[in-house]
C-alpha atoms as a PDB file:
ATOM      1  CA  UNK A   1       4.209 -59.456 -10.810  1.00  0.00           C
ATOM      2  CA  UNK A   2       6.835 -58.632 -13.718  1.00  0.00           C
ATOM      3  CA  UNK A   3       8.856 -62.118 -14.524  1.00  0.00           C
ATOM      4  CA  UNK A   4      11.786 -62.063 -12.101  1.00  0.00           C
ATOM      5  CA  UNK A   5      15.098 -63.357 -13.776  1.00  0.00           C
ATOM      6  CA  UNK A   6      16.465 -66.181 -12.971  1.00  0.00           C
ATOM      7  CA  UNK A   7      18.765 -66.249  -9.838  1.00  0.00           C
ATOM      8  CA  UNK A   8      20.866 -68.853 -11.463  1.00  0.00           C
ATOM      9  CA  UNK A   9      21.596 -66.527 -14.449  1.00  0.00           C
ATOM     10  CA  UNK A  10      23.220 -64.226 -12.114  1.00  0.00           C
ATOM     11  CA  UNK A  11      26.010 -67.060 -12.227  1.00  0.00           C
ATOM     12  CA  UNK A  12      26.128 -67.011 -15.990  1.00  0.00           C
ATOM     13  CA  UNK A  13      28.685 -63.970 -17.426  1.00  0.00           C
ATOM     14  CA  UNK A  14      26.903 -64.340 -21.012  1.00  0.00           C
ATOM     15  CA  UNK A  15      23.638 -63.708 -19.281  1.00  0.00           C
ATOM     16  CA  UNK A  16      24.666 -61.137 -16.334  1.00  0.00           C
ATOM     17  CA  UNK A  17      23.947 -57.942 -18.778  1.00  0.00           C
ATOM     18  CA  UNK A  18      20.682 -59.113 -19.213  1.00  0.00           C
ATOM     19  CA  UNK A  19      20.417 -59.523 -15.723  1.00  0.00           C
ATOM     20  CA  UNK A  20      21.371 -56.381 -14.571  1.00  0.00           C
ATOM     21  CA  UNK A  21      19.216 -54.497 -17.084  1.00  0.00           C
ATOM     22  CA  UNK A  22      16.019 -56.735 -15.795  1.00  0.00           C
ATOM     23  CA  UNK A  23      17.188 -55.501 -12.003  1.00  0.00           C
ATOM     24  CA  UNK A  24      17.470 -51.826 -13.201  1.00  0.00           C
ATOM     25  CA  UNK A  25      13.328 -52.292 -14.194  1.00  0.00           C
ATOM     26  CA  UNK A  26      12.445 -53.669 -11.010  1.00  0.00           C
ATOM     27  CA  UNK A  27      11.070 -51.904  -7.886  1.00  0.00           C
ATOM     28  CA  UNK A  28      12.726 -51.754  -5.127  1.00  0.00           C
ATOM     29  CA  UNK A  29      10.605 -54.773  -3.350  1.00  0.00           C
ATOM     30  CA  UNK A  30      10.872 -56.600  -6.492  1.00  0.00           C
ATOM     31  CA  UNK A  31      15.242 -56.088  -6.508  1.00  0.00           C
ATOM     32  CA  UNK A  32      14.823 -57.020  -2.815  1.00  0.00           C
ATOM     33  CA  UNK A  33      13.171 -60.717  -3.499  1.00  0.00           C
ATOM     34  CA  UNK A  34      16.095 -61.076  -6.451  1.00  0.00           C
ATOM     35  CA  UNK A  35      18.862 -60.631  -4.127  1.00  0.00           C
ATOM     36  CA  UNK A  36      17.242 -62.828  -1.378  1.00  0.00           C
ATOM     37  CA  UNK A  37      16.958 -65.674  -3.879  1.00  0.00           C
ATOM     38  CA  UNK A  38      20.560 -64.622  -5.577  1.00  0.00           C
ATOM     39  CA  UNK A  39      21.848 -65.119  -2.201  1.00  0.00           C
ATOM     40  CA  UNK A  40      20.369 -68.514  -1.405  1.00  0.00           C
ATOM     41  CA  UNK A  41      21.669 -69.851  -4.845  1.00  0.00           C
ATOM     42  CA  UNK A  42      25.088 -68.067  -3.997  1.00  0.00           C
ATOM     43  CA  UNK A  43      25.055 -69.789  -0.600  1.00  0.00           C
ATOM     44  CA  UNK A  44      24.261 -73.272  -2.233  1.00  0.00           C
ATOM     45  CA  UNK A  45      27.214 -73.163  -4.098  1.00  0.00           C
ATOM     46  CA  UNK A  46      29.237 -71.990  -1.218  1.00  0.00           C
ATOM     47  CA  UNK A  47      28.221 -74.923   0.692  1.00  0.00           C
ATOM     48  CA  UNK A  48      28.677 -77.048  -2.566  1.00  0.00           C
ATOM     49  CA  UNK A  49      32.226 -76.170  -2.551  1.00  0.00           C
ATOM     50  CA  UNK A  50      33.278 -76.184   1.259  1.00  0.00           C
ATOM     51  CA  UNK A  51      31.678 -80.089   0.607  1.00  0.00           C
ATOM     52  CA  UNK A  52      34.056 -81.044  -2.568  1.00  0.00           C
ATOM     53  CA  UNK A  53      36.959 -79.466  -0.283  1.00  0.00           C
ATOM     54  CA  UNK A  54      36.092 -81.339   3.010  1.00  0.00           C
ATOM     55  CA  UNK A  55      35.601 -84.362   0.537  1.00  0.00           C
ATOM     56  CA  UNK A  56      38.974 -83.740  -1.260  1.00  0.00           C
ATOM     57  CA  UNK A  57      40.992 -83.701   2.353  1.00  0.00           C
ATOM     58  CA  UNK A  58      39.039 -86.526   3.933  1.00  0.00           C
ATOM     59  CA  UNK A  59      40.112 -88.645   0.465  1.00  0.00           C
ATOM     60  CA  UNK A  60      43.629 -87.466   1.314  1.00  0.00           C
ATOM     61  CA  UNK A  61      43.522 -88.195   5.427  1.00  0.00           C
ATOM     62  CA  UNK A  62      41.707 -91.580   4.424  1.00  0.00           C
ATOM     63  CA  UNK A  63      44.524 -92.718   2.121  1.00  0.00           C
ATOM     64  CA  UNK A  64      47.313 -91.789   3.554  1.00  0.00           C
ATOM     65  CA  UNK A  65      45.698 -94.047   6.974  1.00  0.00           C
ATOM     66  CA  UNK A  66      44.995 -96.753   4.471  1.00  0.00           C
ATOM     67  CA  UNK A  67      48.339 -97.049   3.252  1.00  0.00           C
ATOM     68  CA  UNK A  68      49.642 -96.669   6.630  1.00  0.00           C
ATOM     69  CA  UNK A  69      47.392 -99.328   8.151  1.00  0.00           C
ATOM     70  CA  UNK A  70      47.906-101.462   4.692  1.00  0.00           C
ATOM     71  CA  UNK A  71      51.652-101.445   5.571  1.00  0.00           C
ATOM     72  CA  UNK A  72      51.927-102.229   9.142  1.00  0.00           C
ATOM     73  CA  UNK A  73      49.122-105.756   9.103  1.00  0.00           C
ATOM     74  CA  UNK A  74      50.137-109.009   8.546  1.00  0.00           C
ATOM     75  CA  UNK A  75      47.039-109.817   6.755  1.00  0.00           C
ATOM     76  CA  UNK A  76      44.566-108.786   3.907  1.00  0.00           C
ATOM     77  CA  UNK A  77      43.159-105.862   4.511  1.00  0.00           C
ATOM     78  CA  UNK A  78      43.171-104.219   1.149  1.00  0.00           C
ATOM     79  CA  UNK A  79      39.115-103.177   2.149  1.00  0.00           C
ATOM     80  CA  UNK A  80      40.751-100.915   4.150  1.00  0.00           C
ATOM     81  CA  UNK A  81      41.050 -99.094   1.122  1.00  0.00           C
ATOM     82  CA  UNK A  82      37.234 -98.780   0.227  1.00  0.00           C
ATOM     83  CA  UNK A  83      36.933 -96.383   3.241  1.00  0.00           C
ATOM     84  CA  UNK A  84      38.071 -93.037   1.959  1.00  0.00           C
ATOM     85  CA  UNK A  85      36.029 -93.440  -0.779  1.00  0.00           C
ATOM     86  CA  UNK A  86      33.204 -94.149   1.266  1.00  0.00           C
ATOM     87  CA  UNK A  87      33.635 -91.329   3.299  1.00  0.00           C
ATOM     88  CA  UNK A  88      34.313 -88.859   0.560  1.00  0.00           C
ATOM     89  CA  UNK A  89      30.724 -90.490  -0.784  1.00  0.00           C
ATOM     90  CA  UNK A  90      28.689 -89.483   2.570  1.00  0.00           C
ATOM     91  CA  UNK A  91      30.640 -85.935   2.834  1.00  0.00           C
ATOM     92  CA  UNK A  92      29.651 -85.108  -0.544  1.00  0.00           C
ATOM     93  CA  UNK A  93      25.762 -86.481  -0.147  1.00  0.00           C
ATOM     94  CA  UNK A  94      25.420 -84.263   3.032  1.00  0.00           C
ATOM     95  CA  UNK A  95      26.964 -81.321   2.389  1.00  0.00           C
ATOM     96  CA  UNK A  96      24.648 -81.905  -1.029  1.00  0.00           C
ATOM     97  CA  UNK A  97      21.397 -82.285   0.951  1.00  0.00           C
ATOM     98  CA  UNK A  98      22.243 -79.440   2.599  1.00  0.00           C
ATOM     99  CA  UNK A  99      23.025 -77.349   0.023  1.00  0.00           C
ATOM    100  CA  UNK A 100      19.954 -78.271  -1.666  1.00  0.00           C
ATOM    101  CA  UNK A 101      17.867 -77.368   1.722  1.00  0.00           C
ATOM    102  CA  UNK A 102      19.874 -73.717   1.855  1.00  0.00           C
ATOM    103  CA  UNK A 103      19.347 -72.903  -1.720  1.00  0.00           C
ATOM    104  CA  UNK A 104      16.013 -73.732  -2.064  1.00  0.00           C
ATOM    105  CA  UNK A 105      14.742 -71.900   1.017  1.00  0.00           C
ATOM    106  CA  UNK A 106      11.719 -70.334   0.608  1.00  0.00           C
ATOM    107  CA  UNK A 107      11.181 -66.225   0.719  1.00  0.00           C
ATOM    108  CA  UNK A 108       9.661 -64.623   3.491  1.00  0.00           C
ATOM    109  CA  UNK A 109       5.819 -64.285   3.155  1.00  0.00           C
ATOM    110  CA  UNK A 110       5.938 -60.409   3.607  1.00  0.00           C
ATOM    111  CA  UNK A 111       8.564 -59.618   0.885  1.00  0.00           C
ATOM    112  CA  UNK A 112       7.192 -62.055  -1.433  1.00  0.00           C
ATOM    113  CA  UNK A 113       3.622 -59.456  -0.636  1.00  0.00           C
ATOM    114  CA  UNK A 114       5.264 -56.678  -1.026  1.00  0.00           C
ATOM    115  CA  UNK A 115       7.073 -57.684  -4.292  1.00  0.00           C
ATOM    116  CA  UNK A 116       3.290 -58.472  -5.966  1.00  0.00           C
ATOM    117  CA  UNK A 117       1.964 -55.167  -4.511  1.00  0.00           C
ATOM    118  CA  UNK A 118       4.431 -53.247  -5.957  1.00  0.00           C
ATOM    119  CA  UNK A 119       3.137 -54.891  -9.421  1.00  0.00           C
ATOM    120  CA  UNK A 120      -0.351 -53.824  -8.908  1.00  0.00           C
END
């Protein structure tokens, strides 16, 4: 099978000429398998992202409660302010385990096949 480019080069502008020029020497099975593995590295950042965003607004919720909840006791409760950061921690670990999971999904079996036959 002819060396497939790197999906992650796809992401790269200095590299994307010689990306396109290695897809215009592919077969058609071979382009296929690209874009499937483009699209799981496209979707990994997606989900990368949508996780800094969700982390960013959860910060934002989390202070705004601290503060609130920092103002209104009596006592010390300045841990109160530990939990935003602790949530934006375990939104950004899960979103990144997932991420990880979507982009490095493995191709189907068949196209994988027909991408070496091609090559033969």
């Amino acid at each position: 099978m002819a060396e497939l480019p790197n999906a992650e080069d796809a992401f790269d502008v200095a590299k994307q000429d010689a990306v396109v020029e290695a897809m215009k020497n592919m077969s058609p099975e071979q382009r296929d398998l690209f874009l499937f593995l483009m699209k799981a590295k496209y979707q990994k950042r997606k989900l990368q992202l949508t996780g800094y965003l969700v982390g960013l607004l959860l910060w934002l919720a989390g202070m705004i409660f601290a503060l609130v909840i920092f103002g209104t006791s009596s006592g010390f409760v300045g841990w109160v302010f530990l939990l935003p950061f602790a949530a934006v921690g375990l939104t950004l670990w899960i979103f990144g385990k997932w991420a990880e999971r979507v982009g490095n999904k493995a191709p189907p079996p068949d196209l994988v096949a027909a991408a070496k036959g091609k090559q033969k």
